[in-house]
C-alpha atoms as a PDB file:
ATOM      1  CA  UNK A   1      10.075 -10.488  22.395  1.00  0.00           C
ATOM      2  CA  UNK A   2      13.415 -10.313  20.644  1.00  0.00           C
ATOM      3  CA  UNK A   3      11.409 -11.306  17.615  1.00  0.00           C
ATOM      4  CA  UNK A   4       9.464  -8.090  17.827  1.00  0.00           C
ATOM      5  CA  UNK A   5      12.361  -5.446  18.581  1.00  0.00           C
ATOM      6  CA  UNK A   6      14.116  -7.256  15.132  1.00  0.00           C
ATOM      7  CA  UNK A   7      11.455  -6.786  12.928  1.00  0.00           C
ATOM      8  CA  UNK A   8      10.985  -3.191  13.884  1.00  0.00           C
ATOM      9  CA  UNK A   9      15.122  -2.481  13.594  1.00  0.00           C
ATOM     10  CA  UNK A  10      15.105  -4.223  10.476  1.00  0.00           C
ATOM     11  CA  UNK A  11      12.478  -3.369   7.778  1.00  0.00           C
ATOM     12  CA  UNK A  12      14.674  -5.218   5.040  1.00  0.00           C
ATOM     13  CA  UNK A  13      12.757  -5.475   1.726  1.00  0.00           C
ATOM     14  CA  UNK A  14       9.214  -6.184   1.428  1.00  0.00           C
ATOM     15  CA  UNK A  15       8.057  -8.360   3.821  1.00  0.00           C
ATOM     16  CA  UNK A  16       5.114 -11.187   3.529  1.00  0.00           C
ATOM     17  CA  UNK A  17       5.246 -11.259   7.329  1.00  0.00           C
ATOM     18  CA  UNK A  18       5.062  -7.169   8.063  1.00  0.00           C
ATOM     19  CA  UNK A  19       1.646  -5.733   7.674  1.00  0.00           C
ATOM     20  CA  UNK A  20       2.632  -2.155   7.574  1.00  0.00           C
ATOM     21  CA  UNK A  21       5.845  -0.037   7.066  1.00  0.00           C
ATOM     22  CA  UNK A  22       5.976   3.986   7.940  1.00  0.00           C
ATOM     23  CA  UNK A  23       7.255   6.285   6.021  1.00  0.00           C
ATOM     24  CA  UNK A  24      10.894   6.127   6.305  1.00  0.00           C
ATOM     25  CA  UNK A  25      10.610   2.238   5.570  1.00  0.00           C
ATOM     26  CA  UNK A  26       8.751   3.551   2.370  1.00  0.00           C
ATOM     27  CA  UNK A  27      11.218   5.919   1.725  1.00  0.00           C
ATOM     28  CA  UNK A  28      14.513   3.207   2.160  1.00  0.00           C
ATOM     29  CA  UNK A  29      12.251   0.670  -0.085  1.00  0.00           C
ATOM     30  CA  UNK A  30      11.560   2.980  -2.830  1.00  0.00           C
ATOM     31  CA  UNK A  31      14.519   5.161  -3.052  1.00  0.00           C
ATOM     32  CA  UNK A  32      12.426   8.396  -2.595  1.00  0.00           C
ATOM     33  CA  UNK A  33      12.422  10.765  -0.271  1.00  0.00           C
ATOM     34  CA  UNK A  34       9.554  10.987   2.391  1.00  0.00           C
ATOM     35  CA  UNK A  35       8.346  14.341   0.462  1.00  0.00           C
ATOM     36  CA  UNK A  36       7.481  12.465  -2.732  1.00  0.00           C
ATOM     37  CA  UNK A  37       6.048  10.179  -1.266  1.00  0.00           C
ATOM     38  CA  UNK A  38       3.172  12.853   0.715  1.00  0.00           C
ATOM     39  CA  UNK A  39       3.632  14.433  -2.555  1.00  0.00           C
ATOM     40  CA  UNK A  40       2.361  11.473  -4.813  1.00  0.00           C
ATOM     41  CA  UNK A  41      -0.509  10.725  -1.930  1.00  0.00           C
ATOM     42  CA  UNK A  42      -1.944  13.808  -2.473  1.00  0.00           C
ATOM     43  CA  UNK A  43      -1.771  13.641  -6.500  1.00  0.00           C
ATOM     44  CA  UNK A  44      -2.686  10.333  -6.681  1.00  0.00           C
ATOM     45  CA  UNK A  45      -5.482   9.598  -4.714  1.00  0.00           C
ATOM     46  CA  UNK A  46      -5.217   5.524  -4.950  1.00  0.00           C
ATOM     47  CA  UNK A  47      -2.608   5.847  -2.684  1.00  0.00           C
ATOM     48  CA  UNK A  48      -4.092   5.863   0.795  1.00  0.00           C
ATOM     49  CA  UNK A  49      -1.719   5.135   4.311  1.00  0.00           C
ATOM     50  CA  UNK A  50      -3.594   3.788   7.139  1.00  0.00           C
ATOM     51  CA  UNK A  51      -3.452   7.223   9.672  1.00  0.00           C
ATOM     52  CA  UNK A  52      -5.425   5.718  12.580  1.00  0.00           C
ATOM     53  CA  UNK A  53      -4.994   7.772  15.935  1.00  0.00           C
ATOM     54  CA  UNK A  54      -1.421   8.899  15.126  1.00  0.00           C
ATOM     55  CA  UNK A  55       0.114  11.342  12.889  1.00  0.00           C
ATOM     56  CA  UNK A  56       2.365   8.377  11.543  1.00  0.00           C
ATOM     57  CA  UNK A  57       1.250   6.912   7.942  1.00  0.00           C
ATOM     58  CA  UNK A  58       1.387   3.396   8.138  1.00  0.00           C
ATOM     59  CA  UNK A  59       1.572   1.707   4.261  1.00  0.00           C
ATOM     60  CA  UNK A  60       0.185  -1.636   3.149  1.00  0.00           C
ATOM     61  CA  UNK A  61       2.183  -3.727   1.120  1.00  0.00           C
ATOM     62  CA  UNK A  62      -0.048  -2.901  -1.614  1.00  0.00           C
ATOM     63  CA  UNK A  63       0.144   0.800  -1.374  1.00  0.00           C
ATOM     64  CA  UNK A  64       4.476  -0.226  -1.652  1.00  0.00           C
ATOM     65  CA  UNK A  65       3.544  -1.713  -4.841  1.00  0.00           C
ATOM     66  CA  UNK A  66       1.558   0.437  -6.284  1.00  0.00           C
ATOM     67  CA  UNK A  67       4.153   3.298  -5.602  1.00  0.00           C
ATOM     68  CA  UNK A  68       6.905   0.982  -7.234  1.00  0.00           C
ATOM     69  CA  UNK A  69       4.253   1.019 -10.096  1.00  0.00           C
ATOM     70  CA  UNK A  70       4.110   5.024 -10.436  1.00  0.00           C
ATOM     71  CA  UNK A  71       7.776   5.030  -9.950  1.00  0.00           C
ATOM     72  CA  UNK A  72       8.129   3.000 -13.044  1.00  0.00           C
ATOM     73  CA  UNK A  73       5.662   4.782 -14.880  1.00  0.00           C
ATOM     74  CA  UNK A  74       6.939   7.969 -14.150  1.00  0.00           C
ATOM     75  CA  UNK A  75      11.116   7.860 -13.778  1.00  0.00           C
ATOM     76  CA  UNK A  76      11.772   4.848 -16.653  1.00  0.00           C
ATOM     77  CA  UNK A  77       8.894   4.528 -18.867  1.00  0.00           C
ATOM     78  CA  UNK A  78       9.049   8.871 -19.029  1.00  0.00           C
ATOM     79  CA  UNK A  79       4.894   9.144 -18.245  1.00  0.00           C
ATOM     80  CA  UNK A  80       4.000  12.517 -16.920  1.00  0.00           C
ATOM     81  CA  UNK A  81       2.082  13.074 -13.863  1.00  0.00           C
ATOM     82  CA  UNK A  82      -1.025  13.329 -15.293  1.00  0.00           C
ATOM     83  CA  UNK A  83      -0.041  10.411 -17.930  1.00  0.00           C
ATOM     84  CA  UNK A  84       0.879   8.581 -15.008  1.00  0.00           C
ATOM     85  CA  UNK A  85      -2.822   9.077 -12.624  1.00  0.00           C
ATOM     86  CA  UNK A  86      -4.518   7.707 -16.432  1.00  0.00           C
ATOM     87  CA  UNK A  87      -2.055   4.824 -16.584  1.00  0.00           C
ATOM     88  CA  UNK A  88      -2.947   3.921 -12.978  1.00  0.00           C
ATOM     89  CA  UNK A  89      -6.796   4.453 -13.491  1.00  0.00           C
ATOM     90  CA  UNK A  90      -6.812   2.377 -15.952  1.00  0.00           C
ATOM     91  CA  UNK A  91      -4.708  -0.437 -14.067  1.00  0.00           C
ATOM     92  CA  UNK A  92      -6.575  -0.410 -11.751  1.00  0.00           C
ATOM     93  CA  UNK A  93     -10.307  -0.490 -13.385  1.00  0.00           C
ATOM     94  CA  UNK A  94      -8.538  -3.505 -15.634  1.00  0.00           C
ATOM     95  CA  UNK A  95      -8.438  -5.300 -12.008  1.00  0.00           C
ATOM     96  CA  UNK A  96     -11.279  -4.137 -10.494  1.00  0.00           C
ATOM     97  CA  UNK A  97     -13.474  -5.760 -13.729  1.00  0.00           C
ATOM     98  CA  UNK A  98     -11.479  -8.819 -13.746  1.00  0.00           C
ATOM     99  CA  UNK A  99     -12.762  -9.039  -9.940  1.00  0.00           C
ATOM    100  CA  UNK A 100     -16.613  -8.150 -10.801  1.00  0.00           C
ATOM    101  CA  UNK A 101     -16.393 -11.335 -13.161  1.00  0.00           C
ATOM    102  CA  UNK A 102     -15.415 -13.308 -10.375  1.00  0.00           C
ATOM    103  CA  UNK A 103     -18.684 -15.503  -9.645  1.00  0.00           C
ATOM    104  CA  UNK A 104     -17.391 -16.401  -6.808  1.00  0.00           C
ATOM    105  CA  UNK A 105     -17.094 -13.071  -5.502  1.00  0.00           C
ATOM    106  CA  UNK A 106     -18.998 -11.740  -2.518  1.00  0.00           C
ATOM    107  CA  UNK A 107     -21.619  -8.985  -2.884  1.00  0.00           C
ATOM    108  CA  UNK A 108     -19.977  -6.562  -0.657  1.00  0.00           C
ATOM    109  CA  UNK A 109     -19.755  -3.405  -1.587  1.00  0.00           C
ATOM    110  CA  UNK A 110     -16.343  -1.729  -2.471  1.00  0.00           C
ATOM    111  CA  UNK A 111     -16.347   0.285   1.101  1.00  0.00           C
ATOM    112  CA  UNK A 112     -17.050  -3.112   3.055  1.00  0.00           C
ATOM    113  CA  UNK A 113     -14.647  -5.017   1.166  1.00  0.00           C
ATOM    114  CA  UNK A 114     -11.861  -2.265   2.148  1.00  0.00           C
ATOM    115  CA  UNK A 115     -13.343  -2.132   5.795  1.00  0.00           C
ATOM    116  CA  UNK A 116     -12.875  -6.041   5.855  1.00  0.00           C
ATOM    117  CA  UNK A 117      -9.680  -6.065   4.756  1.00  0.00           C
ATOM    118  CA  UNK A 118      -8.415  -3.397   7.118  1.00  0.00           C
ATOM    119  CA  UNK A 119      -9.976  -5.425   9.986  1.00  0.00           C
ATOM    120  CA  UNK A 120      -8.448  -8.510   8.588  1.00  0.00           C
ATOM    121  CA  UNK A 121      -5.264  -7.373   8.765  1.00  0.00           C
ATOM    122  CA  UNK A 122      -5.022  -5.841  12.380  1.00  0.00           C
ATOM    123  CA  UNK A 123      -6.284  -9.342  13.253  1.00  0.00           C
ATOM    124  CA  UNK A 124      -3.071 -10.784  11.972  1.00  0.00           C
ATOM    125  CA  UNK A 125      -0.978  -8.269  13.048  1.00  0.00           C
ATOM    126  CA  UNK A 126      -2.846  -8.619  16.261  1.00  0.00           C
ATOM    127  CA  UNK A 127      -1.961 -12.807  15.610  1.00  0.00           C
ATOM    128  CA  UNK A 128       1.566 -11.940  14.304  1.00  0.00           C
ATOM    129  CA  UNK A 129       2.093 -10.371  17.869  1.00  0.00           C
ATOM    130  CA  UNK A 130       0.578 -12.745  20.192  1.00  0.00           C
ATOM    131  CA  UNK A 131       3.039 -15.703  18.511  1.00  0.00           C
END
């Protein structure tokens, strides 16, 4: 039990082991203030926190990297906001065709493959919990 009251006290830097981090985790991992952070979700629509039944956002590790990514983009390489939503588009359609190529990729579509994940990862946490 003692394991689960640390992890929650102490977010420390990006975690392999932690599934999700709110907001304020976000906030102390990024060095931006919660604001921005709504701010850039609704501007850039990539970024999407699991909301489930409560009004908390709950962010993926990727959606902590992807908003160190914009933070680059935007605060040392000088891209604008709009510069910046191009820049990310194209990132991300780079990766998303490097995965089509993939032969052995499965043939689920882009909503099941996100639906899979999602359950795959409150398994673990589910796991993660039960340990």
């Amino acid at each position: 039990m003692s394991r689960l009251l640390k992890r929650r006290d102490d977010p420390g830097p990006l975690s392999s082991e932690k599934l999700y981090y709110r907001i304020g985790e976000v906030s102390r991992i990024t060095a931006l203030k919660p604001h921005v952070l709504r701010y850039w979700e609704s501007e850039f629509k990539i970024i999407k926190p699991y909301k489930g039944g409560s009004l908390h956002r709950l962010y993926r590790r990727k959606d902590v990297d992807l908003i160190l990514r914009i933070k680059k983009l935007l605060y040392e390489e000088g891209f604008t906001i709009a510069g910046a939503k191009k820049k990310v588009r194209d990132l991300e359609g780079a990766e998303s065709r490097g995965r089509k190529s993939d032969p052995t990729e499965n043939s689920f579509g882009a909503k099941d493959r996100k639906l899979l994940i999602a359950v795959r990862e409150e398994l673990e946490g589910i796991r993660e919990m039960l340990k």
